[in-house]
C-alpha atoms as a PDB file:
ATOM      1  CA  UNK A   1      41.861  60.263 218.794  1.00  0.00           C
ATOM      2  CA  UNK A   2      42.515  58.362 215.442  1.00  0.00           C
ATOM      3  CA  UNK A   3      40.366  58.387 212.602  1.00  0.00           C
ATOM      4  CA  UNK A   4      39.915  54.701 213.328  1.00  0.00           C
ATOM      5  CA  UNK A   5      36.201  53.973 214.705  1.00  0.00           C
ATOM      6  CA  UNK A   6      36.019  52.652 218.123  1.00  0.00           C
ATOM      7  CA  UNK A   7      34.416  49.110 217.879  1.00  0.00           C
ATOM      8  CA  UNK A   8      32.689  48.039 220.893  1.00  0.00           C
ATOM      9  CA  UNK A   9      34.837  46.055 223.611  1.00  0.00           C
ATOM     10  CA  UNK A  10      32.805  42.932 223.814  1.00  0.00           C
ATOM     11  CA  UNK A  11      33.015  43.087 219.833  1.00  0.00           C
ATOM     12  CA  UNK A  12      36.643  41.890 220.349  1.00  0.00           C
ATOM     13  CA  UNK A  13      37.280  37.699 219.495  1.00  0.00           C
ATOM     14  CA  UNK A  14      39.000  36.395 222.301  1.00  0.00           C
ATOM     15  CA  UNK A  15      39.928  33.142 220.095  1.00  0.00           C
ATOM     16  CA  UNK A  16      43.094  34.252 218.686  1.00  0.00           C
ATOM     17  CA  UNK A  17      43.605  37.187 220.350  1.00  0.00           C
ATOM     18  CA  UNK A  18      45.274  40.341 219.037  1.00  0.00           C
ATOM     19  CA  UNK A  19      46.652  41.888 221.676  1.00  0.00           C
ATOM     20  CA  UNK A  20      47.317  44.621 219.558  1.00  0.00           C
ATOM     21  CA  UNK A  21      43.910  45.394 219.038  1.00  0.00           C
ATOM     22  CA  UNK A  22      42.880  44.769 222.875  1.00  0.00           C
ATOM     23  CA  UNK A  23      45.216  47.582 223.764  1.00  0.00           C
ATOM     24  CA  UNK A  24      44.164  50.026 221.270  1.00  0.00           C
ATOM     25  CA  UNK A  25      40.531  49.224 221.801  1.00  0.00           C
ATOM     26  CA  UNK A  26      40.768  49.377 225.342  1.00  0.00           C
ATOM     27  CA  UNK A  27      42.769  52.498 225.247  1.00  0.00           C
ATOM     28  CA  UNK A  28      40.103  54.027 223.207  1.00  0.00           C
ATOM     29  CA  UNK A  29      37.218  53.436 225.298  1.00  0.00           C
ATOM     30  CA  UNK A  30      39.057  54.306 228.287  1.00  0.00           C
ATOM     31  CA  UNK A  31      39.880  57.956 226.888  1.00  0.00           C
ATOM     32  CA  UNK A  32      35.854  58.298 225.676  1.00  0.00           C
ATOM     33  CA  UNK A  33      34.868  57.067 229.675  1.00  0.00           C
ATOM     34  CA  UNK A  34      37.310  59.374 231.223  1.00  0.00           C
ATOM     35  CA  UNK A  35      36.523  62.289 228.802  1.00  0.00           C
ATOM     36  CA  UNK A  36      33.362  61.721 229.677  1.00  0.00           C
ATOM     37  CA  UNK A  37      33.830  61.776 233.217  1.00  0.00           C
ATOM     38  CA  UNK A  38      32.808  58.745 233.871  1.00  0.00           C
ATOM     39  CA  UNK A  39      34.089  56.964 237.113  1.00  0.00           C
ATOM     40  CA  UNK A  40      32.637  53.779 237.218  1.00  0.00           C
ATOM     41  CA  UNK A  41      29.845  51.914 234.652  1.00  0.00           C
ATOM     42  CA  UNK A  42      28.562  48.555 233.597  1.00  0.00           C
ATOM     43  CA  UNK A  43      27.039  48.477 230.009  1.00  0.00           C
ATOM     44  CA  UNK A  44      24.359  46.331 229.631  1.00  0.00           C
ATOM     45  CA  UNK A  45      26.631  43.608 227.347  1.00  0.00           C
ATOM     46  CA  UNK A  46      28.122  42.636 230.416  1.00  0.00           C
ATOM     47  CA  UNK A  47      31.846  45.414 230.272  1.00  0.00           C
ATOM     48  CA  UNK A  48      32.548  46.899 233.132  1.00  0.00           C
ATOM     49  CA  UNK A  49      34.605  49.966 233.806  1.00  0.00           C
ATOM     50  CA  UNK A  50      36.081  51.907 236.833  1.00  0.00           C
ATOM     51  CA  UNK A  51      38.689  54.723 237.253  1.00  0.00           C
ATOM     52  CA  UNK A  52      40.609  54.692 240.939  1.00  0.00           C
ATOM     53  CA  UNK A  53      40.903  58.200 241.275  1.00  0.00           C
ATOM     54  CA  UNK A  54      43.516  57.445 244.462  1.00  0.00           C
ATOM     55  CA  UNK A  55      45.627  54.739 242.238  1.00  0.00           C
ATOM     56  CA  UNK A  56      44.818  56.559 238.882  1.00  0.00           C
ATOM     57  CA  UNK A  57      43.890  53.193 237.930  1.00  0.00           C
ATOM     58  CA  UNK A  58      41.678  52.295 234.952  1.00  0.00           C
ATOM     59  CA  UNK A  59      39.965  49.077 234.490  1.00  0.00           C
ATOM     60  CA  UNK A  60      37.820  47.453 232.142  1.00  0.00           C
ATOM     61  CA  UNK A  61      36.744  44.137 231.981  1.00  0.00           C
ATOM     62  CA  UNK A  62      34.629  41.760 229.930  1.00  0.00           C
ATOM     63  CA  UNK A  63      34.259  38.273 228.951  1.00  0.00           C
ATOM     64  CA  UNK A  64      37.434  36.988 229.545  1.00  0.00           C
ATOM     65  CA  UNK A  65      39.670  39.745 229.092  1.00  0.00           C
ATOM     66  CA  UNK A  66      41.027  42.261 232.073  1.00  0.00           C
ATOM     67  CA  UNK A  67      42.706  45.581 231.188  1.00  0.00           C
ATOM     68  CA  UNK A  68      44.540  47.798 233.563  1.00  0.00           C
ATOM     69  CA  UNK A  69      45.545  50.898 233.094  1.00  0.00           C
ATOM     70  CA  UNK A  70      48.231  53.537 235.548  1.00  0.00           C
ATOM     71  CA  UNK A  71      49.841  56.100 234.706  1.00  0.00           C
ATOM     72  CA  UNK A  72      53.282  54.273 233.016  1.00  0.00           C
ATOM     73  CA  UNK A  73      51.981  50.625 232.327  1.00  0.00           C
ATOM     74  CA  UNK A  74      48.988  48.808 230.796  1.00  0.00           C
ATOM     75  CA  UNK A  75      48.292  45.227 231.919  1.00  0.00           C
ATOM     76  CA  UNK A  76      45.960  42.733 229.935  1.00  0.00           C
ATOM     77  CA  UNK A  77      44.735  39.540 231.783  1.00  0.00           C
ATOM     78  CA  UNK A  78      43.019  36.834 229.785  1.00  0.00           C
ATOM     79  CA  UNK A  79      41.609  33.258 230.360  1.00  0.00           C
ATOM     80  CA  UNK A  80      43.111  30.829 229.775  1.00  0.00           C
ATOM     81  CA  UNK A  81      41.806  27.994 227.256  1.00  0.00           C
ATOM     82  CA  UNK A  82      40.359  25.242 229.043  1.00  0.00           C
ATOM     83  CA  UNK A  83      40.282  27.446 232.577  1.00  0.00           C
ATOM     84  CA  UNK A  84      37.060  27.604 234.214  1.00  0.00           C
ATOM     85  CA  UNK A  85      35.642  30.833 235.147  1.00  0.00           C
ATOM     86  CA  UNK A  86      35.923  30.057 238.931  1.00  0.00           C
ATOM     87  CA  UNK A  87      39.665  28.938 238.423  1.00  0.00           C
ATOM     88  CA  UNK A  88      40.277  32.669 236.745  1.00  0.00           C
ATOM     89  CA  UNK A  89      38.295  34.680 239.439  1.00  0.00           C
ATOM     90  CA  UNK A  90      40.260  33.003 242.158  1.00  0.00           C
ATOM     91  CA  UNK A  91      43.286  34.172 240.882  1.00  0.00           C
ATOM     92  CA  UNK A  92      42.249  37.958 240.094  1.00  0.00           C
ATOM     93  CA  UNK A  93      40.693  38.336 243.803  1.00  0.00           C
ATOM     94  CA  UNK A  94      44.192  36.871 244.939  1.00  0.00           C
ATOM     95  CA  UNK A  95      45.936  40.007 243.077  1.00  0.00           C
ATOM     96  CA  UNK A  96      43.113  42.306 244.574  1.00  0.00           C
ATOM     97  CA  UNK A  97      40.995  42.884 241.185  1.00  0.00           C
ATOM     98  CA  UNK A  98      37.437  44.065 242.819  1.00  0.00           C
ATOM     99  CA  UNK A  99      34.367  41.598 242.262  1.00  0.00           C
ATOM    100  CA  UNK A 100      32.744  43.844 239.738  1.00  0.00           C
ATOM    101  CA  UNK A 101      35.154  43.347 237.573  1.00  0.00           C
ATOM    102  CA  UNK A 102      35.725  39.778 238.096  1.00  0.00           C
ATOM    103  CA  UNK A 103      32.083  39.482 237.120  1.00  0.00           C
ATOM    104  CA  UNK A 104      32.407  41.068 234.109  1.00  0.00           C
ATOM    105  CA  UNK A 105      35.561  39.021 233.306  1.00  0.00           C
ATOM    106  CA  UNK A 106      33.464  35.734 233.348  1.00  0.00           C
ATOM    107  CA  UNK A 107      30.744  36.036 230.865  1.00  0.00           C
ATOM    108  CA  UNK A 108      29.534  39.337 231.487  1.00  0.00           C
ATOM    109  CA  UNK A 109      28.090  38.338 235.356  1.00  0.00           C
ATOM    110  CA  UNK A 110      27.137  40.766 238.794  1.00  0.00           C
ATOM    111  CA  UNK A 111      29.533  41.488 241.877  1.00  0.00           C
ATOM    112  CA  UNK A 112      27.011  39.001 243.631  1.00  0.00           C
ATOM    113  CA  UNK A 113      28.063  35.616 241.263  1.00  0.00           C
ATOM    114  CA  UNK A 114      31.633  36.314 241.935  1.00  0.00           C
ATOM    115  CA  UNK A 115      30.827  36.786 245.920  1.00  0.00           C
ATOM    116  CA  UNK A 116      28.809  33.887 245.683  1.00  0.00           C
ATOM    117  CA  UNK A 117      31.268  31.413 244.135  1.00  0.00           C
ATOM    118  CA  UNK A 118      34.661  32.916 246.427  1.00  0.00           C
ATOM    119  CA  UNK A 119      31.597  31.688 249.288  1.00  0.00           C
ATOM    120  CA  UNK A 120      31.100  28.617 247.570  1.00  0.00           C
ATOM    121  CA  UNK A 121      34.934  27.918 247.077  1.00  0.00           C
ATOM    122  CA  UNK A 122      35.452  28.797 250.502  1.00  0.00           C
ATOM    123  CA  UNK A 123      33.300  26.507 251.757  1.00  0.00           C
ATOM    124  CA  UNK A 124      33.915  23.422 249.650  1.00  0.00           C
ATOM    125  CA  UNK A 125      37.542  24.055 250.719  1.00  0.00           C
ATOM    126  CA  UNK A 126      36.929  23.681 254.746  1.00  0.00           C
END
C-alpha cells in the first residue's frame, strides 16, 4: 500500500468529482476488506461492500457513487445531477447490481427501501 492514508469512502465529495481519487480510494479500501477477509459488510455510514467469490467481483457502494471491481477492469457509476434516487436504482437493477448495494448508492439506505420502491415503481407502472 502507499504511504498515503486511506480516507474514509463516504469522506469523498461527490460535487465535482475526482475520479481519480474515487479509484484510488476505492481501490484502497477494497485491498484492506479483502485482506481482511471480508466478503460482504455494511458500515454504519451507510457503504456497502461485497466480494463475488464466483465473478471475482468487488463492489462498493455509497451515496451516489458505485464501484466495480474484476479482475482486468474497474467500473465507477455515479448519479447524475438532478436524477432522483429512484431514477438511478432503476437503472442499476436493470444491469443486475444487487439491492444492497443500490441502497447504499442512494443515501446510505437498506436492501428493503430499494425492494420497496422497484414494488412501488412496479405498481404505479401497471
Amino acid at each position: 500500500m502507499s504511504d498515503k492514508s486511506v480516507v474514509p469512502f463516504s469522506d469523498i465529495e461527490t460535487g465535482g468529482l475526482d475520479l481519480n481519487k474515487v479509484t484510488d480510494q476505492a481501490q484502497k479500501m477494497i485491498c484492506v476488506l479483502r485482506q481482511m477477509g471480508i466478503k460482504e459488510a455494511t458500515f454504519d455510514s451507510g457503504v456497502y461492500f461485497s466480494h463475488d467469490q464466483h465473478e471475482d467481483t468487488n463492489t462498493l457502494a455509497t451515496d451516489g457513487i458505485l464501484v466495480e471491481q474484476r479482475t482486468h477492469t474497474t467500473s465507477i457509476t455515479f448519479r447524475h445531477e438532478g436524477s432522483t434516487e429512484q431514477q438511478a436504482i432503476a437503472e442499476l437493477k436493470s444491469v443486475g447490481i444487487t439491492q444492497k448495494a443500490q441502497g447504499a448508492f442512494s443515501s446510505g439506505k437498506s436492501q428493503t427501501w430499494a425492494s420497496l420502491e422497484h414494488a412501488k415503481n412496479k405498481s404505479e407502472e401497471g
